[in-house]
N, C-alpha and C. Protein backbone atom coordinates (compact mmCIF):
# COMPACT_ATOMS: atom_id res chain seq x y z
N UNK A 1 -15.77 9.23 26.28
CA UNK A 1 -15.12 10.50 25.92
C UNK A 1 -13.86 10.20 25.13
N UNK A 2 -13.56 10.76 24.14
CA UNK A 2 -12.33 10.60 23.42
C UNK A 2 -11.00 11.63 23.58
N UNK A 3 -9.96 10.96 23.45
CA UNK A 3 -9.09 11.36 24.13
C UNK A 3 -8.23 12.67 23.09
N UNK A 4 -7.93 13.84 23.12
CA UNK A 4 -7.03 14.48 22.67
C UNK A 4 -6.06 14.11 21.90
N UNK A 5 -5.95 13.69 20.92
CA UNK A 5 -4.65 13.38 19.93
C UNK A 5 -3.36 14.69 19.96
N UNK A 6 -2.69 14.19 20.87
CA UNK A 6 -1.36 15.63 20.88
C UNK A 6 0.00 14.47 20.03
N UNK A 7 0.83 15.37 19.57
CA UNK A 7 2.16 14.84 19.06
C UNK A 7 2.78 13.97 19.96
N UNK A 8 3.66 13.09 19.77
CA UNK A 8 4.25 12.25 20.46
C UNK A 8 3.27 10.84 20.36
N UNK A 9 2.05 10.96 20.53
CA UNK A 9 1.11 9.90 21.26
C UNK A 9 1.03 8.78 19.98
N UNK A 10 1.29 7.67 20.70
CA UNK A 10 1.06 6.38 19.82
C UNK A 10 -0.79 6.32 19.61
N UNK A 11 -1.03 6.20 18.20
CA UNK A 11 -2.51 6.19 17.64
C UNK A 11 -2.67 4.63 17.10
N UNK A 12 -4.03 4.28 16.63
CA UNK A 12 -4.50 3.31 15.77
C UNK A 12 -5.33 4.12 14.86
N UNK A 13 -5.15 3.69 13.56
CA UNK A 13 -6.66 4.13 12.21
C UNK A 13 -6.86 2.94 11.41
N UNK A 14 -7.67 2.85 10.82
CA UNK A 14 -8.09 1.76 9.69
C UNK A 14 -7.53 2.54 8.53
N UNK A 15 -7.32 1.87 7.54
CA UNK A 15 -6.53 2.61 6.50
C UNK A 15 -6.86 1.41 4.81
N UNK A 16 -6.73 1.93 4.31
CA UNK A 16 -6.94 0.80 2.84
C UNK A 16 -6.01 -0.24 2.77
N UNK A 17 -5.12 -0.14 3.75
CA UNK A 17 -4.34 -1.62 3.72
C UNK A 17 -4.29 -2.32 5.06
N UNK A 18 -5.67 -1.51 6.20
CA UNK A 18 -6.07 -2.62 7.18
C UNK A 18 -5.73 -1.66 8.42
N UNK A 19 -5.43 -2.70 9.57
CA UNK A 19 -5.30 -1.58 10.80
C UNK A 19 -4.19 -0.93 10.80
N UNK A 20 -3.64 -0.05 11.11
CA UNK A 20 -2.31 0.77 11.02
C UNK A 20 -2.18 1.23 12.25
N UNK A 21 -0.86 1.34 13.10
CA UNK A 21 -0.45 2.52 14.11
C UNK A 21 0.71 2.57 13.98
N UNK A 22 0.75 3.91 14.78
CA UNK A 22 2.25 4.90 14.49
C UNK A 22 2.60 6.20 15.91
N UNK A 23 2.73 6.93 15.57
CA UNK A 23 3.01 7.74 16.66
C UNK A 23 2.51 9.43 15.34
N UNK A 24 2.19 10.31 16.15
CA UNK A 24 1.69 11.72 15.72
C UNK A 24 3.25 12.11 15.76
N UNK A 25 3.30 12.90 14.62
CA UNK A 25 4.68 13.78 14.30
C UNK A 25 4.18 15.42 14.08
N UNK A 26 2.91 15.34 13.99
CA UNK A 26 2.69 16.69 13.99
C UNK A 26 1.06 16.61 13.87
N UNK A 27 0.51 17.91 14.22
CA UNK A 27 -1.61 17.95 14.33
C UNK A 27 -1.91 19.60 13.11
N UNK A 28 -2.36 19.31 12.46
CA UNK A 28 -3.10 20.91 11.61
C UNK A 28 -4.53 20.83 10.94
N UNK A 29 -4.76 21.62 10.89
CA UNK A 29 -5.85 21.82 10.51
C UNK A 29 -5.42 22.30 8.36
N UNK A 30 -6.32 21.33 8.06
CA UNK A 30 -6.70 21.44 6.45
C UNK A 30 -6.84 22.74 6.29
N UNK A 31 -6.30 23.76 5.26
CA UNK A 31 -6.66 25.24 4.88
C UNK A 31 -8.24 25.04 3.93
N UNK A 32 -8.72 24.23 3.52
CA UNK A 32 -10.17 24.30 2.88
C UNK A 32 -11.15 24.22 3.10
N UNK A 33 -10.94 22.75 4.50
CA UNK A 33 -12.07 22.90 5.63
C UNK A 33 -12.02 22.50 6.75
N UNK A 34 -10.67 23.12 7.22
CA UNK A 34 -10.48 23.24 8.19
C UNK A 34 -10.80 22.03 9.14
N UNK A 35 -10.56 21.06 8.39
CA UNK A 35 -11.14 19.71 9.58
C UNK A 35 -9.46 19.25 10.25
N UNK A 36 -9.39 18.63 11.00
CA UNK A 36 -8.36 18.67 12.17
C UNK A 36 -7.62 17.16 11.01
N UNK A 37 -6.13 17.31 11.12
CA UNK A 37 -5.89 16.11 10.94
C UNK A 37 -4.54 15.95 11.51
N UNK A 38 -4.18 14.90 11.63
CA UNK A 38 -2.66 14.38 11.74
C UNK A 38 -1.71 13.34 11.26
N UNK A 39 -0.60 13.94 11.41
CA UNK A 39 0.82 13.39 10.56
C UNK A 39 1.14 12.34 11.25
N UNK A 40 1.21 11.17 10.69
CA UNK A 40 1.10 9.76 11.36
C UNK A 40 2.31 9.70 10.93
N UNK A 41 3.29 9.21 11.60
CA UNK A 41 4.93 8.06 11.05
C UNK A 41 4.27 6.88 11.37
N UNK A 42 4.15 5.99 10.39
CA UNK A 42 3.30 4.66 10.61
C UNK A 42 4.46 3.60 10.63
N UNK A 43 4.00 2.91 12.01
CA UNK A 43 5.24 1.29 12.05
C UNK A 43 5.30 0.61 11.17
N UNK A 44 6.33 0.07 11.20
CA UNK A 44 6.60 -0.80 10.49
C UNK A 44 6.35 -0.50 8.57
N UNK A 45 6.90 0.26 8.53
CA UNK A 45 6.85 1.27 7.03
C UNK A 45 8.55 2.19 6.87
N UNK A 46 8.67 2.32 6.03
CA UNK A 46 9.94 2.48 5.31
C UNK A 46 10.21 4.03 6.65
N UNK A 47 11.38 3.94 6.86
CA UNK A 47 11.75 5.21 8.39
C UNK A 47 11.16 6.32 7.87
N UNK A 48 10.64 7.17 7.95
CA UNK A 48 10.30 8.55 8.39
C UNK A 48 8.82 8.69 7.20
N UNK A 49 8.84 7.59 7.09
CA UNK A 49 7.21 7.95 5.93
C UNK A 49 5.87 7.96 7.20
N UNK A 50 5.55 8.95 6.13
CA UNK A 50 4.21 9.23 7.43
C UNK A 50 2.76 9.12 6.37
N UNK A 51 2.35 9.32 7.06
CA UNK A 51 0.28 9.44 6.36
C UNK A 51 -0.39 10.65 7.23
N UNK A 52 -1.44 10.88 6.51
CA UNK A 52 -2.31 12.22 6.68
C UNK A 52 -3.71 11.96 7.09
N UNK A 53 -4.14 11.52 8.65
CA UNK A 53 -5.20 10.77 8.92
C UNK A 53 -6.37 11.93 9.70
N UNK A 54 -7.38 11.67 8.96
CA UNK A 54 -8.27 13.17 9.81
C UNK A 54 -8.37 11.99 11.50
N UNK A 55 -8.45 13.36 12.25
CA UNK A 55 -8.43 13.36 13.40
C UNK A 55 -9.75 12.43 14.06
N UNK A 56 -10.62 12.59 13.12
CA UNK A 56 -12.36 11.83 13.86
C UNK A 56 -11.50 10.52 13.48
N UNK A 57 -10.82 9.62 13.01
CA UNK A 57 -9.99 8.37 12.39
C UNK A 57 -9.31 7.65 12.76
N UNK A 58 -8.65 8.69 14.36
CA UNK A 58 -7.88 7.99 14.96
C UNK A 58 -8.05 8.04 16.37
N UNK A 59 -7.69 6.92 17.01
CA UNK A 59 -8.05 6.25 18.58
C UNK A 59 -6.38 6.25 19.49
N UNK A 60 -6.48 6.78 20.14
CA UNK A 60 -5.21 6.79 21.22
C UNK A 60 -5.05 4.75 21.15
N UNK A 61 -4.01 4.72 21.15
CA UNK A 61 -3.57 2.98 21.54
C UNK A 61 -3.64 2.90 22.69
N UNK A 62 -3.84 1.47 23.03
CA UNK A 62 -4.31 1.34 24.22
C UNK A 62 -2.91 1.12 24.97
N UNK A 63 -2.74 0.90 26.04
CA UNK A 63 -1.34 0.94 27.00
C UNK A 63 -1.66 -0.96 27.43
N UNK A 64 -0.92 -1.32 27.00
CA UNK A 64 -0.96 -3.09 27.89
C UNK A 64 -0.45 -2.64 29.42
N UNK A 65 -1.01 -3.03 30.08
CA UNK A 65 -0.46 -2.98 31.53
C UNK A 65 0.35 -4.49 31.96
């Protein structure tokens, strides 16, 4: 079962320059077709730059215990 992507939550996506994670800064839906996506602030990337990752793309990070 896959987990709910809400704001705050640290994510992983594959991206054209390899694996990426970040934390959700915000969740909307596309006005054209309406497919779900979210506002990534991606680590280790210049402060407050974010990316636009559809939602089927991204995986909750896992928690190291």
């Amino acid at each position: 079962m896959k987990t709910e992507i809400t704001v705050g939550m640290r994510v992983e996506f594959d991206s054209e320059y390899g694996p990426q994670r970040g934390v959700v800064v915000g969740v909307q839906k596309d006005i054209g077709n309406a497919q779900g996506f979210a506002v990534v602030e991606v680590d280790h990337a210049l402060s407050g730059m974010t990316q636009c990752v559809p939602l089927v793309n991204l995986q909750a990070e896992a928690v190291a215990a």
